[in-house]
N, C-alpha and C. Protein backbone atom coordinates (compact mmCIF):
# COMPACT_ATOMS: atom_id res chain seq x y z
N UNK A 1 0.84 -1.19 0.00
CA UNK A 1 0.00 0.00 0.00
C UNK A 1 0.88 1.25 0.00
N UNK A 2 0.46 2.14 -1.00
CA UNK A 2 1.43 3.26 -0.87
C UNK A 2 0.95 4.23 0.53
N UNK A 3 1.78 5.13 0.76
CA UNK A 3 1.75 6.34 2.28
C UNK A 3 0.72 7.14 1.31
N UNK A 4 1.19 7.52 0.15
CA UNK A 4 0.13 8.55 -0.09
C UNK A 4 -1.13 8.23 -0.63
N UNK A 5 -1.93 7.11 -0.41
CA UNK A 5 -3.40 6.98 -0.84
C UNK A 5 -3.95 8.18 -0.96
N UNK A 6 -4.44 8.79 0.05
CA UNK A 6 -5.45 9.69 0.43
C UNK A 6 -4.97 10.82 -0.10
N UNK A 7 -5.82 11.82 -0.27
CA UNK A 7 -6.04 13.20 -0.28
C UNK A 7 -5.37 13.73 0.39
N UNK A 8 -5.75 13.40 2.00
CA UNK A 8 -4.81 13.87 2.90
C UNK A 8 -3.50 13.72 2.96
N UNK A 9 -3.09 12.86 3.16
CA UNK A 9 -1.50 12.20 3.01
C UNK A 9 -1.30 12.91 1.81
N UNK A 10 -1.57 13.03 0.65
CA UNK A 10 -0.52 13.36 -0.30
C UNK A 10 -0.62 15.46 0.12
N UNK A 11 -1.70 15.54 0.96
CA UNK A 11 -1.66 17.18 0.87
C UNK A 11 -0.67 17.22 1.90
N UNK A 12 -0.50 16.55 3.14
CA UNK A 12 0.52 16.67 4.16
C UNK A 12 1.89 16.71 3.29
N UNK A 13 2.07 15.71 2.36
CA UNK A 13 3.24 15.41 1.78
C UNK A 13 4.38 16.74 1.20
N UNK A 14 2.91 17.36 0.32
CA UNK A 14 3.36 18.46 -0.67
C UNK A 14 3.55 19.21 0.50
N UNK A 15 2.79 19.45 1.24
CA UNK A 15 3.08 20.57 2.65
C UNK A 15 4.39 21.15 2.86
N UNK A 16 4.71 19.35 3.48
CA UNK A 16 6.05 18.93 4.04
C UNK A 16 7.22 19.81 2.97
N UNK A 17 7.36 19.74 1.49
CA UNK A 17 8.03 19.20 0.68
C UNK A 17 8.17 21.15 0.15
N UNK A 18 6.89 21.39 0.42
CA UNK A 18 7.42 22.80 -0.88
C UNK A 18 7.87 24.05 0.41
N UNK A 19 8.29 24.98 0.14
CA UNK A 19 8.86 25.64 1.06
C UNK A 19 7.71 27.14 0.61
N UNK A 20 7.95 27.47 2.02
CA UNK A 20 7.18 28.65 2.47
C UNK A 20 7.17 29.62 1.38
N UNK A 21 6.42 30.90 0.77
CA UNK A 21 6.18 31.81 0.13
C UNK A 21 6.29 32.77 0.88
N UNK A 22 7.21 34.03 0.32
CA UNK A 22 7.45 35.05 1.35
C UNK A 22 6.08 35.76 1.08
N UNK A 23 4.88 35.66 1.69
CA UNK A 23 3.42 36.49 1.16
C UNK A 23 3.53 37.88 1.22
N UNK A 24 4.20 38.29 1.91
CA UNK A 24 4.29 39.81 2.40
C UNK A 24 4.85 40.48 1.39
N UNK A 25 5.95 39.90 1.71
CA UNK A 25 6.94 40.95 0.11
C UNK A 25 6.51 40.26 -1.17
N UNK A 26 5.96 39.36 -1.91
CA UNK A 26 5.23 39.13 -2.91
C UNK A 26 4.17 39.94 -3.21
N UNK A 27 3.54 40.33 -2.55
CA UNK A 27 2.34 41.25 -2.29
C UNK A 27 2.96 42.67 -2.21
N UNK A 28 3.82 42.96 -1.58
CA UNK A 28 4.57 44.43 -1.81
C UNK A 28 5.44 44.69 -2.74
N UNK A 29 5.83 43.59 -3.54
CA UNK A 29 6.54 43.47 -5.36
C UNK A 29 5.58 43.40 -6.24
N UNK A 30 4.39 43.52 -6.09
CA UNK A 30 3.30 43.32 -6.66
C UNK A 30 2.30 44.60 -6.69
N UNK A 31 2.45 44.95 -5.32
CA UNK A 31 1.59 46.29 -6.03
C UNK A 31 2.70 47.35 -6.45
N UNK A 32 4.16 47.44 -5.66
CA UNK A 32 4.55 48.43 -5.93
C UNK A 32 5.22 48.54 -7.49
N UNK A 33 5.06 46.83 -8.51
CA UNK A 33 5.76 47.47 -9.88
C UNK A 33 4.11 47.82 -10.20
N UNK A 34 3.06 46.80 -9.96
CA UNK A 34 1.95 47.30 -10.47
C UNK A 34 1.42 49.18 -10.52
N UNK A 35 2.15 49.59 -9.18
CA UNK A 35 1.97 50.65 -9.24
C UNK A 35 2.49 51.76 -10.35
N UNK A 36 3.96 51.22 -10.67
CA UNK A 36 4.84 52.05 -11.42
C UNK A 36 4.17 51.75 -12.80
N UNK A 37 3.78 50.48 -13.34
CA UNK A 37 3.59 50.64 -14.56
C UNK A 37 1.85 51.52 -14.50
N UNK A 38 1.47 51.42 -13.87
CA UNK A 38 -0.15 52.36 -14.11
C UNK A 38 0.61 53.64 -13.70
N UNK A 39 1.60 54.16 -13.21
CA UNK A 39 1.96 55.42 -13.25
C UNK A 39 2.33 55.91 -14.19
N UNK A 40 3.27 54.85 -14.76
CA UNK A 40 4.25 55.50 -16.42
C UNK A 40 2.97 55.48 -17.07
N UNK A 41 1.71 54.82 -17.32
CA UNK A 41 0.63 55.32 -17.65
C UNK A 41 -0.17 56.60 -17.69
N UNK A 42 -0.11 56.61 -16.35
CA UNK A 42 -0.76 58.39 -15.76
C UNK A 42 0.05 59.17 -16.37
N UNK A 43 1.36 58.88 -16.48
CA UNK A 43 2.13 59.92 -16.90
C UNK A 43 2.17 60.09 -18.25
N UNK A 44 1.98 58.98 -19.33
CA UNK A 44 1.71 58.99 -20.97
C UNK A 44 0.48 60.21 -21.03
N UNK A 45 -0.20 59.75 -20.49
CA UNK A 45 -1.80 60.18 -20.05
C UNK A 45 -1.99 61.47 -19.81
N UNK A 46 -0.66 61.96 -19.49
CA UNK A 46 -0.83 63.27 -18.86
C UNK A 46 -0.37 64.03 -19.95
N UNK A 47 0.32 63.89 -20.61
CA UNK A 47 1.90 64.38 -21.75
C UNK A 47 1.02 64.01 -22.73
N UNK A 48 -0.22 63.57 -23.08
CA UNK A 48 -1.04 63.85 -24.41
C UNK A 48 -2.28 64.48 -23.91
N UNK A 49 -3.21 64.96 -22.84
CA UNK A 49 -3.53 65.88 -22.65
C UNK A 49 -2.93 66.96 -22.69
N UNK A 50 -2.03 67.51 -22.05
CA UNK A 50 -1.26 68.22 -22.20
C UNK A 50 -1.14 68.93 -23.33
N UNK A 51 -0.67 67.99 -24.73
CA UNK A 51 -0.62 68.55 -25.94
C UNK A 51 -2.35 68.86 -26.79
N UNK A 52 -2.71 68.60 -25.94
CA UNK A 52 -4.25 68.76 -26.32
C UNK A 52 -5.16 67.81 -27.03
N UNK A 53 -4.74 66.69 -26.56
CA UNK A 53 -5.29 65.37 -27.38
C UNK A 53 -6.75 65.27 -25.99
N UNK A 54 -7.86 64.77 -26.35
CA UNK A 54 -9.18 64.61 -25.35
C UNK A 54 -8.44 63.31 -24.59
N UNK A 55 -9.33 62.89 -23.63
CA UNK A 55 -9.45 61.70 -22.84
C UNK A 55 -8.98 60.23 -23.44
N UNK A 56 -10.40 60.34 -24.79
CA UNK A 56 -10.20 58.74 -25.31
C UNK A 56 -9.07 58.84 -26.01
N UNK A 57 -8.61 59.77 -26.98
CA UNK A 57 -7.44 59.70 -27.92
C UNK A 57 -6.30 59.29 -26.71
N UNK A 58 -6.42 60.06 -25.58
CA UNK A 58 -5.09 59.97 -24.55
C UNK A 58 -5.09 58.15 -23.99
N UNK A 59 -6.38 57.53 -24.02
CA UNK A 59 -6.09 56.23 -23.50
C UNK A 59 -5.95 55.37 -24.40
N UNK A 60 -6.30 55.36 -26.05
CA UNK A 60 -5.83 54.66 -27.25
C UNK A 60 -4.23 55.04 -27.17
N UNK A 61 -3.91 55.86 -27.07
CA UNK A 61 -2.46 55.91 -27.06
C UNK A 61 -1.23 55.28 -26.05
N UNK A 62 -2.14 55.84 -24.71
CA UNK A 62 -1.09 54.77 -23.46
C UNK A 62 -1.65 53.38 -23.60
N UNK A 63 -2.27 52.62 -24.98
CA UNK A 63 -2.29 51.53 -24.51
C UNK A 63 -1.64 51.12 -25.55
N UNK A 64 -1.51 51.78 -26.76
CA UNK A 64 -0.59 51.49 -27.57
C UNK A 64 0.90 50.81 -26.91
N UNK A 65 0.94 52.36 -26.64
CA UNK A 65 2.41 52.49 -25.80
C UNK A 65 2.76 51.36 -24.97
N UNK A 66 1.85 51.06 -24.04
CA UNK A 66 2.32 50.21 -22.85
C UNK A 66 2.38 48.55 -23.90
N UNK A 67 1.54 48.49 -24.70
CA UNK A 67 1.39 47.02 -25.36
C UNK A 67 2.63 46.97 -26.03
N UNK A 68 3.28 48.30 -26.65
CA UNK A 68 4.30 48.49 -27.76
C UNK A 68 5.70 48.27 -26.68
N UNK A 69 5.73 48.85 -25.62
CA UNK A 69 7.28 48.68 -24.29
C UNK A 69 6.85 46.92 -23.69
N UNK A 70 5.36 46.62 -23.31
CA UNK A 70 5.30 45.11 -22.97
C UNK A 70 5.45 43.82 -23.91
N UNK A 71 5.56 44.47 -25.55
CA UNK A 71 5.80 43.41 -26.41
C UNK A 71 7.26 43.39 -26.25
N UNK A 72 8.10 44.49 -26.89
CA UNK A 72 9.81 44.86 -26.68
C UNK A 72 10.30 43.91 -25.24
N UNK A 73 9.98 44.73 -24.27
CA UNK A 73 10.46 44.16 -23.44
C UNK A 73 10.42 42.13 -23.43
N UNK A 74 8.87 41.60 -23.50
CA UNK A 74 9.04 40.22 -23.61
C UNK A 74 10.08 39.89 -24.46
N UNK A 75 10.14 40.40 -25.75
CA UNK A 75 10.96 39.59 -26.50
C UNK A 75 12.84 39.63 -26.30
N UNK A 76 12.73 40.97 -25.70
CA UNK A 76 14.28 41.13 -24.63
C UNK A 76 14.12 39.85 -23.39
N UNK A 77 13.14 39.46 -23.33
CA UNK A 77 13.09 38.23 -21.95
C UNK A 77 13.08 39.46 -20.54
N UNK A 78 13.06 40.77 -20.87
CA UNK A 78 13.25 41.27 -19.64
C UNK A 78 12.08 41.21 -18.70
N UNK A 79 10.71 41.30 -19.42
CA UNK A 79 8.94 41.17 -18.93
C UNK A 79 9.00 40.14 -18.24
N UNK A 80 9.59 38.83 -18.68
CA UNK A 80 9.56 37.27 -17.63
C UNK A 80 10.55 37.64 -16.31
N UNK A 81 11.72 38.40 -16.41
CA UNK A 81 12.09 38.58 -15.16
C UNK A 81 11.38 39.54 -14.39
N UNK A 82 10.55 40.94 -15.16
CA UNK A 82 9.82 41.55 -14.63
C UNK A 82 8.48 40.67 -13.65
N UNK A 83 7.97 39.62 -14.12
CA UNK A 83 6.76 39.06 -13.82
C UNK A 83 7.08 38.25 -12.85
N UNK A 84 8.69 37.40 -13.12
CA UNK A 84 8.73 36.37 -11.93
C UNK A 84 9.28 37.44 -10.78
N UNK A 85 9.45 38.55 -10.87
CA UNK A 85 9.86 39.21 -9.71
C UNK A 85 8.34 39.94 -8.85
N UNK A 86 7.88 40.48 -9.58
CA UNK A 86 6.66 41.00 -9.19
C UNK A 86 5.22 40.20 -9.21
N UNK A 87 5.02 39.23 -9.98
CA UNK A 87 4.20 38.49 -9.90
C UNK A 87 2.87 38.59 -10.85
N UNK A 88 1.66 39.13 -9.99
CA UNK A 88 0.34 39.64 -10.51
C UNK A 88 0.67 41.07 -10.98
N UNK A 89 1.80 41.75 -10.11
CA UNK A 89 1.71 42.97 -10.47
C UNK A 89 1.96 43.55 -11.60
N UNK A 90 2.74 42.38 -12.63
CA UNK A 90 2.95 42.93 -13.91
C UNK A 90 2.61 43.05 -14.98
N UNK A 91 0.83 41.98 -14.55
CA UNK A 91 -0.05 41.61 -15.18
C UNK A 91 -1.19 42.36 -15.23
N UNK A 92 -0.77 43.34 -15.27
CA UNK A 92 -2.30 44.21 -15.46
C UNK A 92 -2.43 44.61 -16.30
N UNK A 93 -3.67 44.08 -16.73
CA UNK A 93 -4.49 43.43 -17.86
C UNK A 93 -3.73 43.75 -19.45
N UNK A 94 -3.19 45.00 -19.81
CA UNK A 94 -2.38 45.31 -21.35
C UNK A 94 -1.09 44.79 -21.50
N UNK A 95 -0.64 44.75 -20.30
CA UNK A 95 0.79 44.31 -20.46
C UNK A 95 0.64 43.24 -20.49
N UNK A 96 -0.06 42.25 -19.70
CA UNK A 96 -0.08 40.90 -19.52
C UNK A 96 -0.56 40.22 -20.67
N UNK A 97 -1.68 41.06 -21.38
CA UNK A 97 -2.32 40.68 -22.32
C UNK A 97 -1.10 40.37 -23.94
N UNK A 98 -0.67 41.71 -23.35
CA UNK A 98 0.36 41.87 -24.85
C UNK A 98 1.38 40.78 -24.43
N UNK A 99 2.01 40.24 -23.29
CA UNK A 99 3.04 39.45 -23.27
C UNK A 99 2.85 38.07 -23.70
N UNK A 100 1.07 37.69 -23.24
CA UNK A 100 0.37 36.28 -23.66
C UNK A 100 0.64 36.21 -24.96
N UNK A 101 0.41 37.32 -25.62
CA UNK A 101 0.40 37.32 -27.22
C UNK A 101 1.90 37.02 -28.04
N UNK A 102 3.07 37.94 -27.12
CA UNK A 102 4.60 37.85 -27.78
C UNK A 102 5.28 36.40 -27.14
N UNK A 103 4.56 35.98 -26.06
CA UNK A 103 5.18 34.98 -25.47
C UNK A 103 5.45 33.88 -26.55
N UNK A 104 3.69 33.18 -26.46
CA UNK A 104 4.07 31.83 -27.59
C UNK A 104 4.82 32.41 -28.82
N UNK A 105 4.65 33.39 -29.33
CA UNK A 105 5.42 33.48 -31.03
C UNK A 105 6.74 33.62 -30.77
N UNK A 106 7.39 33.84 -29.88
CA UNK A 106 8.37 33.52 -29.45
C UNK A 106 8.87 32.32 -29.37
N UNK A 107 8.34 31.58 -28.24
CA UNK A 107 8.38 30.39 -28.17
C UNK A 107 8.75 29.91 -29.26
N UNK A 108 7.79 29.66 -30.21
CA UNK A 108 7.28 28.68 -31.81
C UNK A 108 8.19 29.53 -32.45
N UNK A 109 9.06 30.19 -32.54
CA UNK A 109 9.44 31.01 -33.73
C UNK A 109 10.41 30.23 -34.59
N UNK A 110 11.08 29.24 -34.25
CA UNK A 110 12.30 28.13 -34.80
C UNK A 110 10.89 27.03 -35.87
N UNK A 111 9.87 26.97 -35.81
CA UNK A 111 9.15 26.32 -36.03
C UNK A 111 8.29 27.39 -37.69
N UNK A 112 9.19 28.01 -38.00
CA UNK A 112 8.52 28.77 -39.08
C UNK A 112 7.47 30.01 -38.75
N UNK A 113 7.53 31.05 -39.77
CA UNK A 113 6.63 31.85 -39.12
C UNK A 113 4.84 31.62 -39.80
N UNK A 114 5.02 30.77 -40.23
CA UNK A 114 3.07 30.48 -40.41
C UNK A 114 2.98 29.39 -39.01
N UNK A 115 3.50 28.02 -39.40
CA UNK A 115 3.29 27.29 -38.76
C UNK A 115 3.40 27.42 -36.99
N UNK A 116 4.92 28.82 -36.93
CA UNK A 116 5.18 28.60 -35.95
C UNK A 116 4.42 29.67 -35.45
N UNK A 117 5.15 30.81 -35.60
CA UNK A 117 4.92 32.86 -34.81
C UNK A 117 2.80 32.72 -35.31
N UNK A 118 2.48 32.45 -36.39
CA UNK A 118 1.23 32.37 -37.01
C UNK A 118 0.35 31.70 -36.00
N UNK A 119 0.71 30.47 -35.91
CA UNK A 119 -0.40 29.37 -35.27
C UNK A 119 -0.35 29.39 -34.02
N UNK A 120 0.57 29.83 -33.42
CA UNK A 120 0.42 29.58 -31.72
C UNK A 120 0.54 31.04 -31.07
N UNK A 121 0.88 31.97 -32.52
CA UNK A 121 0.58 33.43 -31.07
C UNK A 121 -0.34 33.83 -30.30
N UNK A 122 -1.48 32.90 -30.81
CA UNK A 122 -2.61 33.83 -30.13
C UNK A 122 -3.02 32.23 -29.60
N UNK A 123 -2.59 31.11 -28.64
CA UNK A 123 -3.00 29.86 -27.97
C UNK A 123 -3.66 30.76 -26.83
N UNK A 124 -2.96 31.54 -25.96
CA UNK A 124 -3.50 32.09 -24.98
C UNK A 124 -4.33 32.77 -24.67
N UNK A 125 -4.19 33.65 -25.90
CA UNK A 125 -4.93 35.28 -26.42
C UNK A 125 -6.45 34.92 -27.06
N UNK A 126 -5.93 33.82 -27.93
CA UNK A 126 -7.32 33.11 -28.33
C UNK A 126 -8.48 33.39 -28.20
N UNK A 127 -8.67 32.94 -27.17
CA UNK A 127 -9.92 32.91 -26.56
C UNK A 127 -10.49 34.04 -25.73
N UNK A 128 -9.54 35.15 -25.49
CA UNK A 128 -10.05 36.38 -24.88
C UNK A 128 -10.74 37.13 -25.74
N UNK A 129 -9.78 36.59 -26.99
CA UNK A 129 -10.19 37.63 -28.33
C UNK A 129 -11.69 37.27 -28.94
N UNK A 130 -11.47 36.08 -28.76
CA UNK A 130 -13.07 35.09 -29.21
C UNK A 130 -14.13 35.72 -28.75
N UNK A 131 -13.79 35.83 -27.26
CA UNK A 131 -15.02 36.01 -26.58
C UNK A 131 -15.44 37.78 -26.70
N UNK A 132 -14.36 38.38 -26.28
CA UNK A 132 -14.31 39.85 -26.36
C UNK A 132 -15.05 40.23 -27.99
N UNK A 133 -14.69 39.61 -28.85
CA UNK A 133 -15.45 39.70 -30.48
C UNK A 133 -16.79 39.55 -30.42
N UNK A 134 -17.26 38.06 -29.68
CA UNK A 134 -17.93 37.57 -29.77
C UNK A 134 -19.11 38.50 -29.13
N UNK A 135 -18.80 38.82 -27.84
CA UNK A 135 -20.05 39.99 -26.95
C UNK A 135 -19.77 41.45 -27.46
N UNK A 136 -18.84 41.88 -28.23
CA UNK A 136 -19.05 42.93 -29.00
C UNK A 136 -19.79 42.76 -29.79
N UNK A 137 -20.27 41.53 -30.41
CA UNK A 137 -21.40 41.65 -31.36
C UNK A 137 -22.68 41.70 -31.28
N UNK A 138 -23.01 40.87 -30.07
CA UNK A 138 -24.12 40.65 -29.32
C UNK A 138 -24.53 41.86 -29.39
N UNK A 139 -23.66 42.47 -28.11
CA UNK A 139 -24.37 43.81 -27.77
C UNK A 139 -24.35 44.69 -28.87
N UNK A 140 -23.88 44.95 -30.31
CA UNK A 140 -24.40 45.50 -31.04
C UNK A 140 -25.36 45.29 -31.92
N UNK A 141 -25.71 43.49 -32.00
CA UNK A 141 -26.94 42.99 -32.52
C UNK A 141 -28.17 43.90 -31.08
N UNK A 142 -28.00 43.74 -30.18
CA UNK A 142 -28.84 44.22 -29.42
C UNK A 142 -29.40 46.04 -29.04
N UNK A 143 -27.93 46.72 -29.88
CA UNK A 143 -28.37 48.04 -30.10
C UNK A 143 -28.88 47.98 -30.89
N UNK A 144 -28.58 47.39 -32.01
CA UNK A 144 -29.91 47.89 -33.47
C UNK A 144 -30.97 47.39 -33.01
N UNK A 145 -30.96 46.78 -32.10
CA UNK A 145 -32.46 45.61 -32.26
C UNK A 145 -33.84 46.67 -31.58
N UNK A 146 -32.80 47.23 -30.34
CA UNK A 146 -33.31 48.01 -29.33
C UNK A 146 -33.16 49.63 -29.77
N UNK A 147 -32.98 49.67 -31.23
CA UNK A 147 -32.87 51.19 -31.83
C UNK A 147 -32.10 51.89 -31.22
N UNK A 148 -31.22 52.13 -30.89
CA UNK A 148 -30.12 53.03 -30.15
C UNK A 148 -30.76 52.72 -28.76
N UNK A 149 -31.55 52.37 -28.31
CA UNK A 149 -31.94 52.91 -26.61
C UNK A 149 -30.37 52.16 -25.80
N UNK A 150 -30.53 52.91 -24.98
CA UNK A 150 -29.00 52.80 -24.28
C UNK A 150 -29.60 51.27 -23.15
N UNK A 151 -28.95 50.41 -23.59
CA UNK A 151 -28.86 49.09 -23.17
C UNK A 151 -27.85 48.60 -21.88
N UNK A 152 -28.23 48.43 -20.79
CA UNK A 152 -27.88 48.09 -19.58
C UNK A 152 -27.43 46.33 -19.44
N UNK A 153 -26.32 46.02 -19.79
CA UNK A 153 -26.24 44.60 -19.35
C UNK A 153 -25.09 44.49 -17.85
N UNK A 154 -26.27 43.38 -17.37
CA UNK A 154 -25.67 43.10 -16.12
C UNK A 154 -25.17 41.82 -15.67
């Protein structure tokens, strides 16, 4: 009979076996790059108001930007040391998004660029994009349907 049958036994086991997580400072490497990159944000943000660009033009642009320094950087490998250092914090939501995307084509890139950079850049991205397409349509099948009336989904 093996020790680890159970549920239990094998959760004691792994217990035993993996070593502690510093939670504190994971959590304080986490908000504080999270913080810096939504700042270098505020600060894009600020430097095209400034020049007199409105609101939305100013947030199409810092997301350019941040997707355009979070692609660069992945493919420097510097974003993976950024992420395993900070964690969640480097994942907020454009950067993380854009790195899902440069990651695999990276990866696959020895593998041709149809078969390889083509077919697997978007394994991750996939399906955000699917879905994000997919309820953009909805809800605009549901504005025409509903004649412009301003439509509340909850």
């Amino acid at each position: 009979m093996n020790p680890l049958d159970t549920n239990k036994d094998y959760q004691e086991y792994v217990n035993k076996k993996s070593p502690n997580s510093p939670i504190l400072k994971n959590c304080f490497n986490a908000f504080w790059v999270g913080g810096l990159i939504c700042s270098i944000g505020q600060i894009i943000s600020a430097i095209c108001k400034s020049n007199g660009l409105d609101t939305q033009i100013s947030g199409t642009i810092v997301s350019i930007i941040l997707i355009g320094i979070s692609a660069f950087l992945t493919g420097l490998n510097i974003f993976n040391k950024i992420g395993k250092f900070a964690g969640a914090g480097s994942l907020i939501p454009i950067t993380g998004f854009a790195n899902s995307i440069v990651s695999p084509a990276m990866e696959y890139k020895s593998e041709g660029y149809v078969m390889g950079v083509g077919a697997k850049m978007f394994t991750v991205a996939g399906p955000v994009l699917v879905f994000g397409i997919s309820s953009s349509i909805l809800v605009g099948i549901l504005y025409l349907i509903f004649n412009g009336q301003t439509i509340m989904l909850v």
